[in-house]
Structure formats: C-alpha cells, structure tokens
Protein backbone atom coordinates (compact mmCIF):
# COMPACT_ATOMS: atom_id res chain seq x y z
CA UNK A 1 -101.46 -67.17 -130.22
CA UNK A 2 -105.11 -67.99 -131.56
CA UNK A 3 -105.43 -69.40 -134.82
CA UNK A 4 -106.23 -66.75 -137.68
CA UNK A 5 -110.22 -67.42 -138.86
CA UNK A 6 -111.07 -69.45 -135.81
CA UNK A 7 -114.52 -69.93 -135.17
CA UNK A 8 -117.88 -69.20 -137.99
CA UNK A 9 -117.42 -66.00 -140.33
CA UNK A 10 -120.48 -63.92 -139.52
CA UNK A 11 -122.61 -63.61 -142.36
CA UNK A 12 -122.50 -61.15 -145.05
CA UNK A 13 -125.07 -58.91 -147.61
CA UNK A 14 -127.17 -60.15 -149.80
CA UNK A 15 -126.03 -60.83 -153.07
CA UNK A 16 -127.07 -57.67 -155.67
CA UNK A 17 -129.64 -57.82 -158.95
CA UNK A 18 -132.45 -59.89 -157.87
CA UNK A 19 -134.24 -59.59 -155.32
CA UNK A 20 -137.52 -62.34 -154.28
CA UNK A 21 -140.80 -62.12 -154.81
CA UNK A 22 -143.11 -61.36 -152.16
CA UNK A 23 -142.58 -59.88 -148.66
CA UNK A 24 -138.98 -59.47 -147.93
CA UNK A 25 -138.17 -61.85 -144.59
CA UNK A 26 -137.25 -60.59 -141.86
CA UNK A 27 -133.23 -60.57 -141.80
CA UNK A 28 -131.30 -62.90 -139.81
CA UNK A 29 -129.92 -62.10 -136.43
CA UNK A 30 -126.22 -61.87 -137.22
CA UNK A 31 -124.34 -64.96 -136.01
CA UNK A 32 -122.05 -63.84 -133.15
CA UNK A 33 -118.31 -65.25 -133.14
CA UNK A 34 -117.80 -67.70 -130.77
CA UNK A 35 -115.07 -65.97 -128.46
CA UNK A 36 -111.26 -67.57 -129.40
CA UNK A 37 -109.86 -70.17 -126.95
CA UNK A 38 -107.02 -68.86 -125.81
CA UNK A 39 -103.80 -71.00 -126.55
CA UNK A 40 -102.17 -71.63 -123.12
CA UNK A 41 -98.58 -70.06 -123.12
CA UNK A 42 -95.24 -72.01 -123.03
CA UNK A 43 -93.83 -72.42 -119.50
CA UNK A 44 -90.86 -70.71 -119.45
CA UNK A 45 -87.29 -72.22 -119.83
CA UNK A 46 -85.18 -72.57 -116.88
CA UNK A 47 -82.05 -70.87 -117.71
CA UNK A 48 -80.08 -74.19 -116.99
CA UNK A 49 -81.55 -75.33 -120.35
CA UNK A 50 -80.94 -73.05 -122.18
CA UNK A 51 -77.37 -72.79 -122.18
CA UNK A 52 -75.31 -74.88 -124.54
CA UNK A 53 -73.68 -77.45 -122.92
CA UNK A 54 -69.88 -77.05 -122.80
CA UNK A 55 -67.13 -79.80 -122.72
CA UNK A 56 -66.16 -80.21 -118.72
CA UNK A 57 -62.75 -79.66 -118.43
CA UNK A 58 -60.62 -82.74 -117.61
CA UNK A 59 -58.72 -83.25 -114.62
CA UNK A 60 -55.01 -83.73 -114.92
CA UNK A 61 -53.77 -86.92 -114.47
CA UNK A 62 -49.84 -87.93 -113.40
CA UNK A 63 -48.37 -89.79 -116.41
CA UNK A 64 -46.77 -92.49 -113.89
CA UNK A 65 -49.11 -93.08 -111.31
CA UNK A 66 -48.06 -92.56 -107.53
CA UNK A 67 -47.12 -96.38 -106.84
CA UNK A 68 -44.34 -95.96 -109.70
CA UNK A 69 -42.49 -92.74 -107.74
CA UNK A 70 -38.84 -94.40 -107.12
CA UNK A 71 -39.14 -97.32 -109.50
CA UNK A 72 -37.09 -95.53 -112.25
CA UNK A 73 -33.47 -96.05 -111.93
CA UNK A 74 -31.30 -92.38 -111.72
CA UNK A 75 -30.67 -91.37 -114.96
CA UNK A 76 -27.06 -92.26 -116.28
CA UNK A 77 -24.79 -90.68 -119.13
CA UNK A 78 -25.31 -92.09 -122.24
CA UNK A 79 -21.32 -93.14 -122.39
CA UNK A 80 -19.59 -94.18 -120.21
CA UNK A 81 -16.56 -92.37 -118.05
CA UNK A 82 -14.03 -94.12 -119.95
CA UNK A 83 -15.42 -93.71 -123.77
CA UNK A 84 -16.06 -89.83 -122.73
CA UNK A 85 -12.46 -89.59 -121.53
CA UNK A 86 -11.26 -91.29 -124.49
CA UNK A 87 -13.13 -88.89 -126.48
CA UNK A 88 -11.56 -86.12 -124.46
CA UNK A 89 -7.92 -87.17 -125.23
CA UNK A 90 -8.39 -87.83 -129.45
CA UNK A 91 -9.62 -83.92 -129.45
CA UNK A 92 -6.53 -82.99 -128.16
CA UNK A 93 -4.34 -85.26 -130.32
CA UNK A 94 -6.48 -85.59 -133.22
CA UNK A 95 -7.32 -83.24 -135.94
CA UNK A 96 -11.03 -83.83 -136.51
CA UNK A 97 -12.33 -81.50 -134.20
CA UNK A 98 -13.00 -78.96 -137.41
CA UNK A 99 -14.85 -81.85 -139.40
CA UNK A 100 -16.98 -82.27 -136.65
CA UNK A 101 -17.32 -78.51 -135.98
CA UNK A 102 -18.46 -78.16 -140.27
CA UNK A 103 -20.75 -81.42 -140.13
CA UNK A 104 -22.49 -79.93 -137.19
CA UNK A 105 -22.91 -76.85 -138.72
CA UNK A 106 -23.98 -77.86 -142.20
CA UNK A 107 -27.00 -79.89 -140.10
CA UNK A 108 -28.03 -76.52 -137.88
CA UNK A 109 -28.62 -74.55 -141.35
CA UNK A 110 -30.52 -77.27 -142.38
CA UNK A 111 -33.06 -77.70 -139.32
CA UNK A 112 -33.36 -73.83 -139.45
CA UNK A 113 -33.87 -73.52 -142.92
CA UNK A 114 -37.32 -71.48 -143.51
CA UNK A 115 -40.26 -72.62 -144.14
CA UNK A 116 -43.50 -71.14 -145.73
CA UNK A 117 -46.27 -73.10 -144.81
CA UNK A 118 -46.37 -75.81 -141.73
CA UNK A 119 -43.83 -78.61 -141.94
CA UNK A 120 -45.53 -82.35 -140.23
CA UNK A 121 -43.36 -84.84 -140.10
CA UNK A 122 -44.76 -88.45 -138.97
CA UNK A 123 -42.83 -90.98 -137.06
CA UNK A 124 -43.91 -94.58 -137.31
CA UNK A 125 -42.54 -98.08 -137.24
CA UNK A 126 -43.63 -101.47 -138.35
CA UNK A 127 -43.94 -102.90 -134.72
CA UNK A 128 -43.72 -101.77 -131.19
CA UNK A 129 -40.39 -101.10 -129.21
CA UNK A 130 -38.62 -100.25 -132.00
CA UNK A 131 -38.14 -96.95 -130.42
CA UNK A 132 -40.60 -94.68 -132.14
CA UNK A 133 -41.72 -92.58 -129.00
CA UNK A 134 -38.03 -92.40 -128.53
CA UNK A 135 -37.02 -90.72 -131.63
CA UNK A 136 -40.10 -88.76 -132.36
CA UNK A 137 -39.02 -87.21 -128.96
CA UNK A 138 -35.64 -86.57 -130.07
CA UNK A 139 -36.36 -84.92 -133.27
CA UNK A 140 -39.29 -82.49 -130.71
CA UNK A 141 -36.30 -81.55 -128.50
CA UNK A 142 -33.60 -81.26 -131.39
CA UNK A 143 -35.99 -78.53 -133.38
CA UNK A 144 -36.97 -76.80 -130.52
CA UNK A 145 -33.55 -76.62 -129.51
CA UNK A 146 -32.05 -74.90 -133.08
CA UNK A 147 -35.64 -73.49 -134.57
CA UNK A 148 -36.77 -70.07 -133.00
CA UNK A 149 -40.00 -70.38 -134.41
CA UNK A 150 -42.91 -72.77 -132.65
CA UNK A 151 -42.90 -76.42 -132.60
CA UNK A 152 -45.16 -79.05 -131.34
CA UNK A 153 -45.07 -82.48 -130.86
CA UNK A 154 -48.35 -84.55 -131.35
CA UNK A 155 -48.94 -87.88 -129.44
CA UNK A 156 -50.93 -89.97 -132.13
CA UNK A 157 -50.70 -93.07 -130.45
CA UNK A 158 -53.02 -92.36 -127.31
CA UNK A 159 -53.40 -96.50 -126.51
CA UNK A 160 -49.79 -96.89 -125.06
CA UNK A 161 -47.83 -94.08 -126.24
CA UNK A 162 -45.00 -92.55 -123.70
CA UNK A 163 -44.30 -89.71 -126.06
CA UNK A 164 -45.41 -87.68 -123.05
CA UNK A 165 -42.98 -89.19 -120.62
CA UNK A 166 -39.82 -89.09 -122.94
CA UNK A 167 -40.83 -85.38 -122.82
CA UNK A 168 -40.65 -84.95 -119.53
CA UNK A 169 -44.27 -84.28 -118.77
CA UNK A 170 -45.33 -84.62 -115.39
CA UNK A 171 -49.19 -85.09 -115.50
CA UNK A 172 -51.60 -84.29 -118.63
CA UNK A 173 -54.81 -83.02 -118.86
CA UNK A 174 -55.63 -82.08 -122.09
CA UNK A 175 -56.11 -84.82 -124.88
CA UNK A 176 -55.95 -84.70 -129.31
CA UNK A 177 -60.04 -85.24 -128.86
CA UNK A 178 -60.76 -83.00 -126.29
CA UNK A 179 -58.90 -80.25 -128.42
CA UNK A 180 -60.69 -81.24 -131.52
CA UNK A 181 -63.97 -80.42 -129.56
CA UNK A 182 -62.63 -76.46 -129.01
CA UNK A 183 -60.01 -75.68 -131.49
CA UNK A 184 -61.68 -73.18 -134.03
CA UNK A 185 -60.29 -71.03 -136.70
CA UNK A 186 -60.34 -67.82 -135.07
CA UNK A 187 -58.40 -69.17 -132.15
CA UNK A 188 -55.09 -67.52 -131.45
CA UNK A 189 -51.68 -69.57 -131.32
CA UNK A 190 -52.32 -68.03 -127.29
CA UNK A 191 -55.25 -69.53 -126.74
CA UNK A 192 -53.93 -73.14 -128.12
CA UNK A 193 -51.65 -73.05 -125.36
CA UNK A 194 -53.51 -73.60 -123.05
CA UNK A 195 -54.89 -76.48 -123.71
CA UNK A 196 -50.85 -77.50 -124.77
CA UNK A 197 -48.02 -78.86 -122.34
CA UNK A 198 -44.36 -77.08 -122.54
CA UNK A 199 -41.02 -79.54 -122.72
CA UNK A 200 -37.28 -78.35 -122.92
CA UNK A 201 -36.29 -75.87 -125.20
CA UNK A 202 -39.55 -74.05 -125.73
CA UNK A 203 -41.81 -76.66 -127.46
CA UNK A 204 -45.01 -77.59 -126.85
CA UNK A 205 -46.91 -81.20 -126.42
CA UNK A 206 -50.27 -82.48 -127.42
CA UNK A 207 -51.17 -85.46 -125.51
CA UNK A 208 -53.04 -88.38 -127.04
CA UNK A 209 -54.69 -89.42 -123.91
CA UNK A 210 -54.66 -89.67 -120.52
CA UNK A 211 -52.85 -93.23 -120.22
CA UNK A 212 -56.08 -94.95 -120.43
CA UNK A 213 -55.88 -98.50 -122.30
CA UNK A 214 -57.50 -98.85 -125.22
CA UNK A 215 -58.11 -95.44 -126.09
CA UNK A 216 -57.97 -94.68 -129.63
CA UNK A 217 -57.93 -91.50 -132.33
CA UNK A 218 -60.22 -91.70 -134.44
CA UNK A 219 -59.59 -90.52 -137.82
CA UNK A 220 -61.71 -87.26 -138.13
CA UNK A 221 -60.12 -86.34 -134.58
CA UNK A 222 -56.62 -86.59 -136.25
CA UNK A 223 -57.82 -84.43 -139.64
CA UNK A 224 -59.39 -81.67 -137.31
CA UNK A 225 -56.33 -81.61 -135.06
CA UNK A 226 -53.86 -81.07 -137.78
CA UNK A 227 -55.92 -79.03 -139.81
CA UNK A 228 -56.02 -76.49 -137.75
CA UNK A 229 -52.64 -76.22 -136.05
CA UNK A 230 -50.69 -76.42 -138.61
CA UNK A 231 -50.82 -72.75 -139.58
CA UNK A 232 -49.98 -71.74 -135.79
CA UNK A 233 -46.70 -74.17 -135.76
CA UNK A 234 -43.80 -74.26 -138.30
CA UNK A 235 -42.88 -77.85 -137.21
CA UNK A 236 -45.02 -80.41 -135.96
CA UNK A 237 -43.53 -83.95 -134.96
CA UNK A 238 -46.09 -86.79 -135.17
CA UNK A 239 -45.46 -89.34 -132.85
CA UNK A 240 -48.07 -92.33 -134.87
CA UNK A 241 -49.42 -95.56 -134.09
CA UNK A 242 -47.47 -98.82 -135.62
CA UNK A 243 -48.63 -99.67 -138.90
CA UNK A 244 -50.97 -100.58 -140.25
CA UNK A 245 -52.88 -98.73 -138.40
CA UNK A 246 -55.52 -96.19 -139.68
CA UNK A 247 -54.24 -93.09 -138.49
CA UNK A 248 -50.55 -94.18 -139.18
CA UNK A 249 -51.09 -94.61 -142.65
CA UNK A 250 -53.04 -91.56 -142.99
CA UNK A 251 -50.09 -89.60 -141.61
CA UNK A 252 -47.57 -91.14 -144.48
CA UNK A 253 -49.26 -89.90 -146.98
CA UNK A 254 -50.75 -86.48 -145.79
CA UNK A 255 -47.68 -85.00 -143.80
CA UNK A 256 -44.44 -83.12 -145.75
CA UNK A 257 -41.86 -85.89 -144.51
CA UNK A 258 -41.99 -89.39 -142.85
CA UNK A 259 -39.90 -91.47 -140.71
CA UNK A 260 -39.77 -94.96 -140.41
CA UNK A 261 -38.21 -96.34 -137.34
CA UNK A 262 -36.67 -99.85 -136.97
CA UNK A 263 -34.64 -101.99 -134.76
CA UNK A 264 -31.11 -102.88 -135.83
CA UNK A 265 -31.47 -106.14 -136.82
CA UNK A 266 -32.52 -108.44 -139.63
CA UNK A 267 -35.99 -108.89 -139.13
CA UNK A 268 -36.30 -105.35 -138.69
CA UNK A 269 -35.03 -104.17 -141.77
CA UNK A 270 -36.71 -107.04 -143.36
CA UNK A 271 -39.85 -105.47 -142.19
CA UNK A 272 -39.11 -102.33 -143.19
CA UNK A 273 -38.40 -103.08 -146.57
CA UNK A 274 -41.65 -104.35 -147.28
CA UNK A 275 -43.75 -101.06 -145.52
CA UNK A 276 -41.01 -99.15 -147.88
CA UNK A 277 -42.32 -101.02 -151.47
CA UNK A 278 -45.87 -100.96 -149.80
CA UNK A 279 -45.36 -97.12 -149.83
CA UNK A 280 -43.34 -96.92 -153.55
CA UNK A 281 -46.64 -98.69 -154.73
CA UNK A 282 -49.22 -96.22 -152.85
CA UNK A 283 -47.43 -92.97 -154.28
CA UNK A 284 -43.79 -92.86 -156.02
CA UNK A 285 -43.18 -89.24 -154.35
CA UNK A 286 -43.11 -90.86 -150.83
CA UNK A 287 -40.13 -92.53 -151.01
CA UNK A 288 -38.06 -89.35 -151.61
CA UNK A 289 -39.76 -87.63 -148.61
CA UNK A 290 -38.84 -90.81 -146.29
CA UNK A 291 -35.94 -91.05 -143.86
CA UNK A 292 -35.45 -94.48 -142.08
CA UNK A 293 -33.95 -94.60 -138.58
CA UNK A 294 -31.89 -97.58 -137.74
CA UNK A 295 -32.09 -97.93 -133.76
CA UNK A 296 -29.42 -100.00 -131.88
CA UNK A 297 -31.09 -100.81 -129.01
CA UNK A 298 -28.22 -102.87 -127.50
CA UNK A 299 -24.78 -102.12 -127.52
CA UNK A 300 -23.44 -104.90 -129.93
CA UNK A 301 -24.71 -104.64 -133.07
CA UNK A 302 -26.27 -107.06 -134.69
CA UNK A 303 -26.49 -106.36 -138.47
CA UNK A 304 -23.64 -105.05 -141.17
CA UNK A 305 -25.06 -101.41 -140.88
CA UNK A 306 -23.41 -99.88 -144.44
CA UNK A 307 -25.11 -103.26 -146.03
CA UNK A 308 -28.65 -102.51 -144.27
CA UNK A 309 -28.18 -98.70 -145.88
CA UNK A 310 -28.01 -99.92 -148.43
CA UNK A 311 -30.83 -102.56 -149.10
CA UNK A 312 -33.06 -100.09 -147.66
CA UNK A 313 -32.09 -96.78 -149.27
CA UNK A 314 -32.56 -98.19 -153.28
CA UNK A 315 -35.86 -96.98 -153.69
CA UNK A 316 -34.45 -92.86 -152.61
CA UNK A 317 -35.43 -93.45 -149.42
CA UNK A 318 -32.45 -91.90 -147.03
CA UNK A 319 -31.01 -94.21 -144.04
CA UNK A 320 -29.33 -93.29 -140.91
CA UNK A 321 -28.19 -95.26 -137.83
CA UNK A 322 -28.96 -93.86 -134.20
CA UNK A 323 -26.32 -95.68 -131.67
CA UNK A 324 -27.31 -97.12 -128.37
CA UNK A 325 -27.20 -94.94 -126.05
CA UNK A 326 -26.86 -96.03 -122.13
CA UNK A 327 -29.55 -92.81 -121.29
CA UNK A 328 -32.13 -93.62 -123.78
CA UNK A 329 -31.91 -97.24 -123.43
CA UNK A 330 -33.08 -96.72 -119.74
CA UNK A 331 -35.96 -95.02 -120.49
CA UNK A 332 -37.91 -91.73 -118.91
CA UNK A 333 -37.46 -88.28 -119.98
CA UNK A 334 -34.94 -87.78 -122.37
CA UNK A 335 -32.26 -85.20 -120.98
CA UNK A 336 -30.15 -83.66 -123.96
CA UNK A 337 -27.44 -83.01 -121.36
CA UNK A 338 -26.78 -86.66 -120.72
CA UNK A 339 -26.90 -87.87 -124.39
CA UNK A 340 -23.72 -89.15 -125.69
CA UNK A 341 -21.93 -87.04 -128.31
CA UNK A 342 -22.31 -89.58 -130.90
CA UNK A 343 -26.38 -89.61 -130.12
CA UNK A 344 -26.65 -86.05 -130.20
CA UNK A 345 -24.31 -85.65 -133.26
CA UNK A 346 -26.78 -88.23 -135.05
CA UNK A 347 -29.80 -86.61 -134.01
CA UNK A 348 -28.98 -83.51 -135.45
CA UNK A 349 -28.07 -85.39 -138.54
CA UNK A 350 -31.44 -86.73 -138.75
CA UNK A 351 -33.67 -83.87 -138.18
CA UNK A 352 -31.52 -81.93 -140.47
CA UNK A 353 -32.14 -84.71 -143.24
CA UNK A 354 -36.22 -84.77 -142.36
CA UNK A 355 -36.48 -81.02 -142.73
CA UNK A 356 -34.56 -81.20 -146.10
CA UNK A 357 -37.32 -83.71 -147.16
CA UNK A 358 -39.78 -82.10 -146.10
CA UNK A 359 -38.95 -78.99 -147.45
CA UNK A 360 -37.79 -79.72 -151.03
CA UNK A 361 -39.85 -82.98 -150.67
CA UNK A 362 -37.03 -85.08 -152.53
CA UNK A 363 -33.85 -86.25 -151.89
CA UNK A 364 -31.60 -84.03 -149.49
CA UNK A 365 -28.54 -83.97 -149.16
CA UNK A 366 -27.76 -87.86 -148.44
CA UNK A 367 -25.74 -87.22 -144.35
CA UNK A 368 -22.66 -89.82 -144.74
CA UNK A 369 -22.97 -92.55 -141.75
C-alpha cells in the first residue's frame, strides 16, 4: 500500500486580511502531485509454509531387537514342583487356609479403596539392579488386576529402563517427550490412548524411550506428563531413575506415595537408610507416605529380615520383604500365572500398603511379614 502524504502537498489560498501593495502577481501554477510509487506486492506463500509444522510420528521400534529372538530362556514357575506340592498337601492338613483367605481379602479392599483425585506412586532405589523395574511392574499388574478404574504405568527412566519389557510390550513407539509435545487439556482419556501401550489386566504403559542409550527426561517433560494425566488415571505407577537423580527426587516429593526398593542385604539397607533420613530431613510427612521393598534376589537370604524391618521402619516408614522368586529372577515379562503364591501373596500386600499411604498419606495399616 502507498504511504499516506507521499509526495509535495499542493499549495493552498492565500492567507486572509492583508493583501500587497501594488499589482497582484500572477498566481502560481498549482504544483501537481508527483504520481505514488506503487509498493510492489508480497509474493504469495506457498501453502507448504504456511502450515504449522507437526511432530512426525515415530516409528515403532521392537523392545529386544531381532538378534535377541531365542536368547531368553522359557519362562519357569516361580516355585518349584516340589515346594508347590508341598504347599498343596499343608492346605489339606493344615488349618490356615482361612487366614490366608482374610489376609488376602483385607489387602483387595485396600487396593480398591476409592480415590478422589489421581493417586502417583513413585518407585525408586538407591542403585541399579535392585529390582525397581521389577516391582514397579508388579504393583502396574497387581492394580490393574483388582482396580476397575484406569491405571497407567509411567517409564521415568528412559536411559536403560525395561519397565516396558517386564510388561510384556512387544515394540514401542510412543515416548514421555513425544507425548508432552501433544497432550493438551481438552484431550479425552480416548485420545491418550493412542499414543499409550496396553499390558495384562487392562492397564496402560507410557514408554520412556525407545531403548536408545543415553536418553534422558528432562524435568519439564516429566511435570507436563504428569500434570496432565493424572486427572484421566486413578493410579499411576512411576517407574523412576536411581537416585539422586533429578527426576527421581522430584517424584518423592511431588507424588501421593513412594517406594523405595532395595536388595536384601547389608549394604543395601545400609543405603537405604541414609536416602530414608535424607528424605525425614527434606519433609517430615514423607516418611509416613514411604513403603520400602526388601528384594531377595537369590534364594538364600542374606540378612536377618525382622532385624532389617526394623532398622529401617523407625522413622514410620513401612517395610516389607518380596521373596525370590525363580520367574522374576529370570527376567522378561512378568506372567502373574507363574508367580509363586508367596510372591503374589506379597505383592498384594504391598500395593495394598502403598494405596493406604497414599490415600490417608500416613501410616496404614502396618501388613505383618
């Protein structure tokens, strides 16, 4: 468009009241507006430009890569023959079927116990193999087993986590920081799973990556993620990163309930002593709202477990053994069927003492080892 007041102003009348003497001059020719140079016009836009650009979709990727096919061992029980047909016999002689039958009970009314706002519950240890991925798993599988209402499980440790393996995935394509590019509030629990991965029992799977070393979540990735699904799921399990790692101990102090995972032995309840005063020092209501998870990750055990319950347990945090288990021990997806009564008997236990936590964020109901 041409400029407003381009070129000379013509010229106006004369000014009124006095007039010369003499002859009046002849008048001026009029000066004549130079014609406006016309501004050349913007080319036109392709169309390609002008449409935002969107975030390509990934491709999927096979959690263990195509070389790997036939290196993992068939899956076996997680007791033996004998020890189940010993178990076998004692029901039929014994009279502790009942107990059992109560104890199991009391723990389903406390997973399902309602909830009126989102429930995240992190899982992190002080050091890797400890059996994190392994329990956060177990706790995904035992609330989507007893809860009817949606739960997820969130892969927070995207550098070398196997969360999705022990869930059975097959292949992932979506990742925590591609979804934190899309997710929105006006998005529907429908549209979120989508971009979500199903596992046994009706739960759903976030990803943290696609396997890729050295991949990390950054911190404003995590926030966003959380944010916003935790008004679509009543329980979310979050599978962290060892402390001390950023996002790890952003999760102990911003989710409902935490859980602290440590091998059964000396060093690792030494270790997890000191992340439990660390965390009576940060805040004085995490401790109450803290459940530690003694792993035997070899049959004989190697530590005086009532004595390690209670070294670890003064400050109100609650402490419960998981037994070694022949299936877990070997690794891949966890299959609920072959878990050894004991195992699944102490993994309802557990997520039965996190949800208390979480809910009444105090002590619960201390579950007797």
């Amino acid at each position: 468009m041409p400029t407003a007041g381009a070129g000379p102003l013509p010229a106006g009348p004369l000014p009124t009241g006095f007039l010369p003497a003499g002859p009046l001059p002849e008048a001026a020719p009029t000066p004549v507006p130079a014609p406006p140079v016309p501004t050349p016009a913007p080319s036109p836009v392709p169309l390609a430009k002008q449409t935002p650009v969107l975030t390509p979709t990934p491709i999927s990727v096979p959690v263990l890569p195509p070389e790997l096919d036939g290196v993992q061992a068939k899956p076996r029980h997680g007791e033996s023959a004998a020890r189940r047909a010993g178990r076998a016999l004692r029901r039929v002689f014994a009279s502790s079927t009942a107990a059992e039958t109560e104890a199991l009970t009391r723990a389903a009314h406390a997973i399902q116990q309602p909830v009126t706002t989102g429930r995240q519950l992190a899982v992190s240890s002080i050091r890797g193999g400890a059996g994190k991925s392994t329990v956060a798993a177990l706790l995904a599988l035992t609330y989507a087993h007893y809860r009817s209402d949606p739960v997820l499980a969130v892969e927070a440790d995207p550098a070398l986590g196997t969360l999705p393996h022990r869930l059975g995935a097959r292949e992932v394509r979506w990742s925590g920081t591609d979804l934190a590019q899309i997710v929105g509030p006006d998005m529907l629990i429908t549209d979120l799973t989508g971009y979500l991965l199903p596992f046994t029992g009706g739960g759903w799977l976030l990803p943290g990556s696609q396997g890729a070393i050295g991949t990390r979540l950054d911190l404003d990735t995590y926030r966003t993620v959380m944010t916003s699904l935790r008004r679509h799921f009543a329980t979310t399990v979050v599978d962290c990163e060892t402390l001390p790692a950023e996002v790890a101990r952003t999760a102990l102090v911003t989710t409902q309930a935490r859980v602290l995972v440590t091998p059964a032995t000396v060093e690792g309840v030494l270790a997890t002593k000191s992340v439990l005063e660390w965390m009576g020092g940060v805040h004085r209501g995490l401790l109450p709202t803290c459940v530690v998870v003694l792993n035997h990750t070899s049959p004989d055990g190697g530590i005086d477990v009532r004595k390690a319950v209670e070294h670890l347990g003064a400050g109100g945090a609650a402490v419960l053994p998981l037994p070694y288990d022949r299936h877990l021990a070997g690794g891949g997806a966890v299959r609920t069927e072959l878990l050894g009564e004991r195992t699944r008997e102490a993994a309802a236990r557990l997520a039965a003492e996190v949800m208390d936590r979480a809910v009444s964020r105090g002590a619960g109901r201390q579950r007797q080892v």
